[in-house]
Protein backbone atom coordinates (compact mmCIF):
# COMPACT_ATOMS: atom_id res chain seq x y z
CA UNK A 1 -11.89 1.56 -33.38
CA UNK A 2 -13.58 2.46 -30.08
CA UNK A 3 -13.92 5.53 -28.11
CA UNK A 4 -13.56 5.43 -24.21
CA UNK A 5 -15.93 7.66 -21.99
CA UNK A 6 -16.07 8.63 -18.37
CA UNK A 7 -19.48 9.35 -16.14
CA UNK A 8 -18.39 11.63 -13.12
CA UNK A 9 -20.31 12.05 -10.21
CA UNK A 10 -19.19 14.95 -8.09
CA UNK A 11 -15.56 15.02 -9.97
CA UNK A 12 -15.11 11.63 -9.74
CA UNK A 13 -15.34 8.87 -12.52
CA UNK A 14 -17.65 6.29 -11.88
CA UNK A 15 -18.13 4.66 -15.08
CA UNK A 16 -15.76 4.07 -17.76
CA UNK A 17 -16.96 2.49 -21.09
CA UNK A 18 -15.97 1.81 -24.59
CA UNK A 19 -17.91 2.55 -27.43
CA UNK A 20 -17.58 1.97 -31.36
CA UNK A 21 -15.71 5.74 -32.70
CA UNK A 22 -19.44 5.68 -35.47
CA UNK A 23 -22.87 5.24 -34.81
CA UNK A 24 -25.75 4.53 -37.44
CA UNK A 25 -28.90 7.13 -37.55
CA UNK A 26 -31.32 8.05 -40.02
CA UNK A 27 -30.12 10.85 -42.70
CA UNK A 28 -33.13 13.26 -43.03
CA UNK A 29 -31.81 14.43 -46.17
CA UNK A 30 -32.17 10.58 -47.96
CA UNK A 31 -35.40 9.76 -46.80
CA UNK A 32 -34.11 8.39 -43.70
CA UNK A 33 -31.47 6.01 -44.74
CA UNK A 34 -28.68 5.24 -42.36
CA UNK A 35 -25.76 6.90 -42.29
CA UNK A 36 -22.12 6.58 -40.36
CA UNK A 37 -21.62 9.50 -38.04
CA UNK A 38 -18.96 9.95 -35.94
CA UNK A 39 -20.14 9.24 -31.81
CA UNK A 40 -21.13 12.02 -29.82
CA UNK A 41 -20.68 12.59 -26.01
CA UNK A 42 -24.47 13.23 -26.26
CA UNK A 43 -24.66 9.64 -27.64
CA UNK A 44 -23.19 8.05 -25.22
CA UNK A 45 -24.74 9.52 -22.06
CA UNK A 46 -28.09 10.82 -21.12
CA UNK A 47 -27.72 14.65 -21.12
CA UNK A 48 -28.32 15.32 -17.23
CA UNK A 49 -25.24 13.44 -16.95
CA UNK A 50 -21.53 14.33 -16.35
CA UNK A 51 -19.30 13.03 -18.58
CA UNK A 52 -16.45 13.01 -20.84
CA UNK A 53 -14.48 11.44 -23.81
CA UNK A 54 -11.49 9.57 -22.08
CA UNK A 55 -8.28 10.91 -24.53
CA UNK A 56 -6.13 7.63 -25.91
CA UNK A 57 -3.83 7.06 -24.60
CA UNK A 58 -4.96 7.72 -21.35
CA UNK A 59 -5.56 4.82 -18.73
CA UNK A 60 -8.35 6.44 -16.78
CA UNK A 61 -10.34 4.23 -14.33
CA UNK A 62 -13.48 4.47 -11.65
CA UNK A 63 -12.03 6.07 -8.92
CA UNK A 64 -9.54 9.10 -10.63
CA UNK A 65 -10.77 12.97 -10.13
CA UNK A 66 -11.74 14.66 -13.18
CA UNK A 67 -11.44 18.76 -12.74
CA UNK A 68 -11.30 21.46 -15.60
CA UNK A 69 -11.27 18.74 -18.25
CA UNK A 70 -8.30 16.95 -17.15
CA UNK A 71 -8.38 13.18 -15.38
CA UNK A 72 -6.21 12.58 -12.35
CA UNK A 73 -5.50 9.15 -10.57
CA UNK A 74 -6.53 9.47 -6.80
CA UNK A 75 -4.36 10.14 -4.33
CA UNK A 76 -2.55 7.01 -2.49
CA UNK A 77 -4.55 6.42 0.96
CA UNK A 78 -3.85 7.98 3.70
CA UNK A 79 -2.07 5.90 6.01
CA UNK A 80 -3.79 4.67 9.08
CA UNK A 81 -3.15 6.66 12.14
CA UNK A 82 -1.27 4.94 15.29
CA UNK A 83 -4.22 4.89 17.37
CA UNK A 84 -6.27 3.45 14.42
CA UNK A 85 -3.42 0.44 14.36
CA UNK A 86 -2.94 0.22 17.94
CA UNK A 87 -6.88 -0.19 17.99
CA UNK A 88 -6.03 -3.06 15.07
CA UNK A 89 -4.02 -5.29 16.63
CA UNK A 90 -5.45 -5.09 19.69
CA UNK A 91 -8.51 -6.07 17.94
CA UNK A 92 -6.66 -8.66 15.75
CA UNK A 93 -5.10 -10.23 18.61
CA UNK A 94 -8.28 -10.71 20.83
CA UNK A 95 -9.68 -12.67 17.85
CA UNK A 96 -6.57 -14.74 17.82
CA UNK A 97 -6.47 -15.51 21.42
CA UNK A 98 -9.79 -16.47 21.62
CA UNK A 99 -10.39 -18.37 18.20
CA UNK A 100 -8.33 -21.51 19.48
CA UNK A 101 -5.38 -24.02 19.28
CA UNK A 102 -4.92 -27.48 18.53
CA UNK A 103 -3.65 -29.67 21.38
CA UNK A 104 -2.33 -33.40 20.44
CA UNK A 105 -3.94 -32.89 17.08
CA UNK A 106 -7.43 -32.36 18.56
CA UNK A 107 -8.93 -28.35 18.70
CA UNK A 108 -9.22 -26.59 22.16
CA UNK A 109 -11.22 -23.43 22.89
CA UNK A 110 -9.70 -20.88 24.03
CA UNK A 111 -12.04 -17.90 24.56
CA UNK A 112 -12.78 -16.46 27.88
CA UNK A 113 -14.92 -18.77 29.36
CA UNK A 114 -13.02 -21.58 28.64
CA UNK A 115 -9.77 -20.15 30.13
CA UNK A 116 -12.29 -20.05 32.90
CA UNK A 117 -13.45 -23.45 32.90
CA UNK A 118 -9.42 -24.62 32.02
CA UNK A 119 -8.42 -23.27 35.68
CA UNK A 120 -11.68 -24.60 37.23
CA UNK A 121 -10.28 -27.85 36.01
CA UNK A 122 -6.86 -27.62 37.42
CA UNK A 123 -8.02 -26.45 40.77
CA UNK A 124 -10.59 -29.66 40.96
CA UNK A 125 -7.46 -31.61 39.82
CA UNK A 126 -5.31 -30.24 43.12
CA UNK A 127 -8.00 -30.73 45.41
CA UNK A 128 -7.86 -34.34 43.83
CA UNK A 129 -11.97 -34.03 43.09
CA UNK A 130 -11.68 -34.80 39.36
CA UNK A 131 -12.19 -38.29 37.97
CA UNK A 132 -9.11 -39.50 36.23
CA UNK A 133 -9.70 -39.51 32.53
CA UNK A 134 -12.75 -37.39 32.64
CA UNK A 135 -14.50 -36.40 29.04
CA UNK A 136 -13.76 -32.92 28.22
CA UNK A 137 -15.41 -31.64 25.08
CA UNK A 138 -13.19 -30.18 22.41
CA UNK A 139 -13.79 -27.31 19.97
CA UNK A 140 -14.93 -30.22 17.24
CA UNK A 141 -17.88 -30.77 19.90
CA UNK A 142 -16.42 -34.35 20.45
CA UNK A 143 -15.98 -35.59 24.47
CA UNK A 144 -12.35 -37.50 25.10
CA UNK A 145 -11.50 -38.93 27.98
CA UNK A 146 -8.18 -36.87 29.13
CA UNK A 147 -6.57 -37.90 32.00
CA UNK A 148 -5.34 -35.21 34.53
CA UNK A 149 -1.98 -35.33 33.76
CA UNK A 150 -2.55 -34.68 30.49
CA UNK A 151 -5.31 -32.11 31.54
CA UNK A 152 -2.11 -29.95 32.95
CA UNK A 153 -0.92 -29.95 29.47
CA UNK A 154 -3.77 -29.41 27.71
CA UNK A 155 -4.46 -26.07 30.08
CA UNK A 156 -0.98 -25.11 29.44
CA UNK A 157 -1.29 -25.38 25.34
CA UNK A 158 -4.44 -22.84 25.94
CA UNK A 159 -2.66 -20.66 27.76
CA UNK A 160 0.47 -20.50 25.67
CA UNK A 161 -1.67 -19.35 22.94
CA UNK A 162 -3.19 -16.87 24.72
CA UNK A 163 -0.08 -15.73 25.80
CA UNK A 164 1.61 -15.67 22.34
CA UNK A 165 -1.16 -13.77 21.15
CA UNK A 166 -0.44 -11.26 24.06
CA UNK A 167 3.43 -11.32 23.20
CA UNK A 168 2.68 -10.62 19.43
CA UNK A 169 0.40 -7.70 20.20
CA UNK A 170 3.38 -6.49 22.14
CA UNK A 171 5.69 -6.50 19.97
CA UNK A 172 4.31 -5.49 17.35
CA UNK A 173 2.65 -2.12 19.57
CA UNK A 174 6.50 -1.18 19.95
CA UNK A 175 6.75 -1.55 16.37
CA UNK A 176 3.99 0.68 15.86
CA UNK A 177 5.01 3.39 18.22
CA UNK A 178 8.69 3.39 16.69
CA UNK A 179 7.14 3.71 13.08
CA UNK A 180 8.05 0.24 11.91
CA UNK A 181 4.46 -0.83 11.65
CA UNK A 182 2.32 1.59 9.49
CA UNK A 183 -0.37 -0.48 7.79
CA UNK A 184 -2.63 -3.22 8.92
CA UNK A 185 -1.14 -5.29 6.42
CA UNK A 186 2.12 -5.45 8.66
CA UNK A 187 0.02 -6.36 11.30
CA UNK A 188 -1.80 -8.97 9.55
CA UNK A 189 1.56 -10.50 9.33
CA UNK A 190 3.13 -10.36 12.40
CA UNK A 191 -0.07 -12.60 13.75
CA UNK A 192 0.09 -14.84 10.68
């Protein structure tokens, strides 16, 4: 059989272990043979520490509050405030808009500076100062040759993404303001 035993630090278990219920010392009274004792506390655990025998058939684990002798699970976490997911998916969604798309099966960028560079591009294009079928490098670090026609689309698959990530940060900040949306988990899936 085995014994289980909690170390608390500050009222809170931080170590649970299982130990045999008998331990083996030297009888004094037999000229030191070994004997079966049933396992102390003190055995366990150095004696400057907290701790205490877990009762079967208790399921306590690292993490529960122990108080007047008694083990308690923790309390469920708080939920996040709505600033705190506000500030989420705001945060969520700039790393979506700006980690990329894939255009015609190659990747784009689609950070900042490229949406930057993306309208640069289609102004040189109407002022008819780009080369036809130009290299433009890709998010895999390869050049292609797009052609400006296909440069329009290529600009517009960027900004469709960025916009989509806008739309879903929208929608999903209504959802949080009407108490829809309460963990970043629901978040997390509204971007997926």
């Amino acid at each position: 059989m085995m014994q289980r035993f909690a170390r608390i630090d500050d009222g809170v278990v931080v170590e649970v272990i299982e130990l045999p219920d008998t331990v083996s010392v030297a009888d004094p009274e037999n000229e030191g043979q070994s004997i079966e004792r049933p396992l102390a506390l003190a055995d366990a655990f150095h004696a400057d520490l907290v701790a205490a025998i877990v009762p079967a058939p208790t399921e306590v684990e690292t993490g529960w509050s122990f108080s007047d002798g008694e083990f308690s699970p923790p309390p469920p976490p708080a939920l996040p405030t709505v600033a705190e997911l506000l500030a989420y998916a705001a945060d969520l969604r700039w790393r979506v808009e700006q980690g990329g798309a894939v255009w015609n099966g190659w990747p784009i960028h689609t950070d900042d500076r490229s949406q930057g560079k993306y309208l640069s591009e289609l102004l040189a294009i109407s002022l008819g100062v780009r080369v036809d079928n130009d290299p433009w490098k890709f998010a895999d670090d390869v050049f292609r040759p797009v052609s400006n026609a296909d440069f329009q689309d290529l600009a517009i698959a960027a900004r469709e993404h960025v916009r989509i990530a806008f739309a879903i940060e929208g929608s999903v900040q209504v959802q949080i303001e009407a108490g829809t949306i309460t963990t970043t988990e629901q978040i997390d899936t509204a971007f997926a």
